[in-house]
N, C-alpha and C. Protein backbone atom coordinates (compact mmCIF):
# COMPACT_ATOMS: atom_id res chain seq x y z
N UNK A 1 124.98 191.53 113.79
CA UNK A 1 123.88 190.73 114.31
C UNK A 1 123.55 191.16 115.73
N UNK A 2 122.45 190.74 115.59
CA UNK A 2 122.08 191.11 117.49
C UNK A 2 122.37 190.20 118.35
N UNK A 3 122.56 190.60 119.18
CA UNK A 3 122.94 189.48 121.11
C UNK A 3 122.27 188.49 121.02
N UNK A 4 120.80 188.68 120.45
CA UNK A 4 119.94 187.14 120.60
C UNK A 4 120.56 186.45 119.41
N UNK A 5 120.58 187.17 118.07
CA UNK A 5 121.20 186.17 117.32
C UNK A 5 122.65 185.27 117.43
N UNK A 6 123.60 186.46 118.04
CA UNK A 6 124.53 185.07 118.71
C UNK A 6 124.54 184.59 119.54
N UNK A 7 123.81 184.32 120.30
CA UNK A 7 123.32 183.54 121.64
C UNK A 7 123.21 182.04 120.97
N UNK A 8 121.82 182.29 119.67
CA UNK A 8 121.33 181.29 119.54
C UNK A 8 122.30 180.23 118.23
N UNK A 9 123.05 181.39 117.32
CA UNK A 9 123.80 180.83 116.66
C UNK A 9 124.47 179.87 117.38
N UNK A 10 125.65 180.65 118.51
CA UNK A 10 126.32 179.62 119.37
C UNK A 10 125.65 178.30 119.91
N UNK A 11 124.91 178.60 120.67
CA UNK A 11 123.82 177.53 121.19
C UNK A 11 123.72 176.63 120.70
N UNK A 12 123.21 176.36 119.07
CA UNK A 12 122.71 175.87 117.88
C UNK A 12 123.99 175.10 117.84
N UNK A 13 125.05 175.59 117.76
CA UNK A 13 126.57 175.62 117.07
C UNK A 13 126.89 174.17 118.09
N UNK A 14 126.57 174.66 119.77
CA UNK A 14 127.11 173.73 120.53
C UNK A 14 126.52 172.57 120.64
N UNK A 15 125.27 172.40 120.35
CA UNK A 15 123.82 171.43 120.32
C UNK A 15 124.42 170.74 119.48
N UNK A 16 124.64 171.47 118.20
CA UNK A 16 124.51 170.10 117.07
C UNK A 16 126.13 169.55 116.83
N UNK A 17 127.23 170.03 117.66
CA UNK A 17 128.50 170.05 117.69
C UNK A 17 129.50 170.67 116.06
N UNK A 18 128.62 171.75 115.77
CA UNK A 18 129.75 172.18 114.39
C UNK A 18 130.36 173.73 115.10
N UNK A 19 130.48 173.93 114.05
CA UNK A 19 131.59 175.55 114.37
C UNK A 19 130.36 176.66 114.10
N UNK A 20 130.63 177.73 114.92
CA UNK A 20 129.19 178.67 114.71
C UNK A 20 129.50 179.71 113.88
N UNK A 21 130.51 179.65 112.86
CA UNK A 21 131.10 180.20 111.63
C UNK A 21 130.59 178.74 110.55
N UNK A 22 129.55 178.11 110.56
CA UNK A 22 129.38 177.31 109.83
C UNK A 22 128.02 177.32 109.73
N UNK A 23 127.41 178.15 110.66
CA UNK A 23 125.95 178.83 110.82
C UNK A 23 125.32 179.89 110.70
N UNK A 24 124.46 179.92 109.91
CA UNK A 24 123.86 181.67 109.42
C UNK A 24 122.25 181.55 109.65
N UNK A 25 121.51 182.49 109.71
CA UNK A 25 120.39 182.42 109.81
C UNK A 25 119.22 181.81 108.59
N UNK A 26 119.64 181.10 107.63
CA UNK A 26 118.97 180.17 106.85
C UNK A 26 119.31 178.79 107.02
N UNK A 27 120.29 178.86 108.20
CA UNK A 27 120.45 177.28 108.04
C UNK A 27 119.72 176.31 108.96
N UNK A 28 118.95 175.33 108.21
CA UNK A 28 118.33 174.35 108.54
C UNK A 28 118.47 173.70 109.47
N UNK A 29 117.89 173.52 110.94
CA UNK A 29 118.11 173.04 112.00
C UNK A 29 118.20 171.08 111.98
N UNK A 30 116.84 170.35 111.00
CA UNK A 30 116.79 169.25 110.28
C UNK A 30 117.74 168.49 109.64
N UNK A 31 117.94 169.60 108.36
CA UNK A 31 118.43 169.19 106.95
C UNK A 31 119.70 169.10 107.38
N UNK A 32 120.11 170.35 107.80
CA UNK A 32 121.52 170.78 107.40
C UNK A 32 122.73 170.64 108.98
N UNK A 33 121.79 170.49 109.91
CA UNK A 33 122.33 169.94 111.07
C UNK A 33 122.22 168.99 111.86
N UNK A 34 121.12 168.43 111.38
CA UNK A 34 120.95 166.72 111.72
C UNK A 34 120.22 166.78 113.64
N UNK A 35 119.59 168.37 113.86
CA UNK A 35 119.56 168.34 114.97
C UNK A 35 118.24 167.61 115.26
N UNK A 36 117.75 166.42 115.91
CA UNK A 36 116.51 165.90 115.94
C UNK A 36 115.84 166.35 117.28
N UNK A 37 114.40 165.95 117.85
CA UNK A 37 113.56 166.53 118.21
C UNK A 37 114.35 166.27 119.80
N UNK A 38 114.64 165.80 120.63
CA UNK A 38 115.70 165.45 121.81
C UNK A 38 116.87 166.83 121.99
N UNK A 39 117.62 167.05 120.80
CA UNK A 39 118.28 168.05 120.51
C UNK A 39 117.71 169.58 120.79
N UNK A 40 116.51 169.48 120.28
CA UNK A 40 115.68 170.93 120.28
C UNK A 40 115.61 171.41 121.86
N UNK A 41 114.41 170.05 122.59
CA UNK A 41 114.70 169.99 123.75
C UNK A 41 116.15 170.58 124.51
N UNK A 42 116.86 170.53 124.27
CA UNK A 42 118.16 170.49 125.21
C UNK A 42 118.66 172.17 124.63
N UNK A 43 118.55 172.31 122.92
CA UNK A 43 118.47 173.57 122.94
C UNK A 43 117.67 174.39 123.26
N UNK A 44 116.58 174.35 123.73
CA UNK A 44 115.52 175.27 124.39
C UNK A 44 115.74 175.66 125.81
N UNK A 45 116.57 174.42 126.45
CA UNK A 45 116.67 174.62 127.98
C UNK A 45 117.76 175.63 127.92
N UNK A 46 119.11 175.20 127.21
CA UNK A 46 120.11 176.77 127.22
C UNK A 46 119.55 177.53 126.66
N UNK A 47 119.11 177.59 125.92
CA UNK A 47 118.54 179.32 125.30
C UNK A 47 117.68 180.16 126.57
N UNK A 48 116.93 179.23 127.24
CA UNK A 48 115.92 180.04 128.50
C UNK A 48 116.61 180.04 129.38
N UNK A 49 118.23 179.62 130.10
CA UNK A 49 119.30 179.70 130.54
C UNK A 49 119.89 181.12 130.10
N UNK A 50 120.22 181.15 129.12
CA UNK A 50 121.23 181.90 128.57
C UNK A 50 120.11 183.57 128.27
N UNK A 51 118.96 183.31 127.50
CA UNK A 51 118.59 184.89 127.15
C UNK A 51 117.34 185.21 128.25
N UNK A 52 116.90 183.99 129.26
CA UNK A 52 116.33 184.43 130.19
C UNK A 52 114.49 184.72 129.70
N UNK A 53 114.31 183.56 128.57
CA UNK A 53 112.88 183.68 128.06
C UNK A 53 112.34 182.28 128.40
N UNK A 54 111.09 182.10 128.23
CA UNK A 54 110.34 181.08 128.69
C UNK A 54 110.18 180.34 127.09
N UNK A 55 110.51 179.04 126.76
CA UNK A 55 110.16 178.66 125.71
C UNK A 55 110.14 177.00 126.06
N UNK A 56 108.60 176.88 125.15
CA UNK A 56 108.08 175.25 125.66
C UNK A 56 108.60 174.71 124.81
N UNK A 57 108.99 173.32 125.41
CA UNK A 57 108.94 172.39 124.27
C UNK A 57 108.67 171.95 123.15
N UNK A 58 107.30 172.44 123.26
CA UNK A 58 106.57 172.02 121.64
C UNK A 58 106.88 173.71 120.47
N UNK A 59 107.27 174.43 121.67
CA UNK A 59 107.37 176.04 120.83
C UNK A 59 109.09 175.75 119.91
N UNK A 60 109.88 174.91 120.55
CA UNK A 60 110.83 174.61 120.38
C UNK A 60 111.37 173.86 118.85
N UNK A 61 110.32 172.71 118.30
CA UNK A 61 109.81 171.97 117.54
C UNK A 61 109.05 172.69 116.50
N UNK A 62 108.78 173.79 116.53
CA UNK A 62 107.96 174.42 115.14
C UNK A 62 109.04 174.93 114.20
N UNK A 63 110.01 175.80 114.68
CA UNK A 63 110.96 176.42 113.61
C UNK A 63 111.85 175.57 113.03
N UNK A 64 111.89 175.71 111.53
CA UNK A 64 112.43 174.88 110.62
C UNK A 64 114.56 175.84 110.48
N UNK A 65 114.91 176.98 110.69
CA UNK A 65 115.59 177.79 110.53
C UNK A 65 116.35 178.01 111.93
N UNK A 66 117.51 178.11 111.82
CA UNK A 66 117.96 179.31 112.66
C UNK A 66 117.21 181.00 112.79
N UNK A 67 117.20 181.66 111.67
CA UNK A 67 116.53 182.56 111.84
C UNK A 67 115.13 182.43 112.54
N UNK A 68 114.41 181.60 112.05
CA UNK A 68 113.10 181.11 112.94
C UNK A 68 112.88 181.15 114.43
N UNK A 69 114.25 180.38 114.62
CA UNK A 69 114.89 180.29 116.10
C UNK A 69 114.66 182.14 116.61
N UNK A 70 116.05 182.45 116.17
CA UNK A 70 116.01 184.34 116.72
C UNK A 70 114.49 184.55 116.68
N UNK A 71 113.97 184.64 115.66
CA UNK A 71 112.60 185.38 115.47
C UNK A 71 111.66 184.85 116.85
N UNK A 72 111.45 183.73 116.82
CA UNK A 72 110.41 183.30 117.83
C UNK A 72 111.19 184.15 119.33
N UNK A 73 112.31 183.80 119.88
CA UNK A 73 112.71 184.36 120.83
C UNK A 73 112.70 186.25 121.19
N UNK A 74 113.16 186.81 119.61
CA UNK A 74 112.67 187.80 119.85
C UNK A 74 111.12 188.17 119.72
N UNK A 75 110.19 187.81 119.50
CA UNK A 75 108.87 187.53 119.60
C UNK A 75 108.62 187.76 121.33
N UNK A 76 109.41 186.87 121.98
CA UNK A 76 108.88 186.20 123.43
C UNK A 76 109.62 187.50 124.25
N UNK A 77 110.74 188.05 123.38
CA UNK A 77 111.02 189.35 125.01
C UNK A 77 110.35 190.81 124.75
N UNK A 78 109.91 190.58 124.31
CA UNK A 78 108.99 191.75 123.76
C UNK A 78 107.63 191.99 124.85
């Protein structure tokens, strides 16, 4: 995997409090991690902490996926 993808795996991992061996890039940020819209928030602020990209709030709130997650971020350092 790439650097952004474990950035955000971890991230994800620490946000929603599970193990980031319990996270892959189809898993459901909603469904499958119970992370609600407050959560996103707080993961958006470490992620633009941690990989050094600009990501809004509401940009934060569109992806349904982890992979979604990577994708949009790698989108933004480009």
């Amino acid at each position: 995997m790439s650097h952004i993808a474990d950035v955000v795996i971890e991230t994800v991992a620490a946000v929603a409090k599970k193990d980031a061996k319990e996270i892959g890039v189809d898993t459901r940020l909603a469904e499958d991690l119970m992370v609600k819209s407050v959560n996103r928030i707080e993961l958006a602020a470490l992620l633009e902490d941690r990989l050094e990209v600009p990501i809004g709030n509401f940009d934060i709130l569109k992806p349904k996926t982890v992979g979604a997650v990577i994708a949009m971020i790698e989108a933004k350092k480009k």
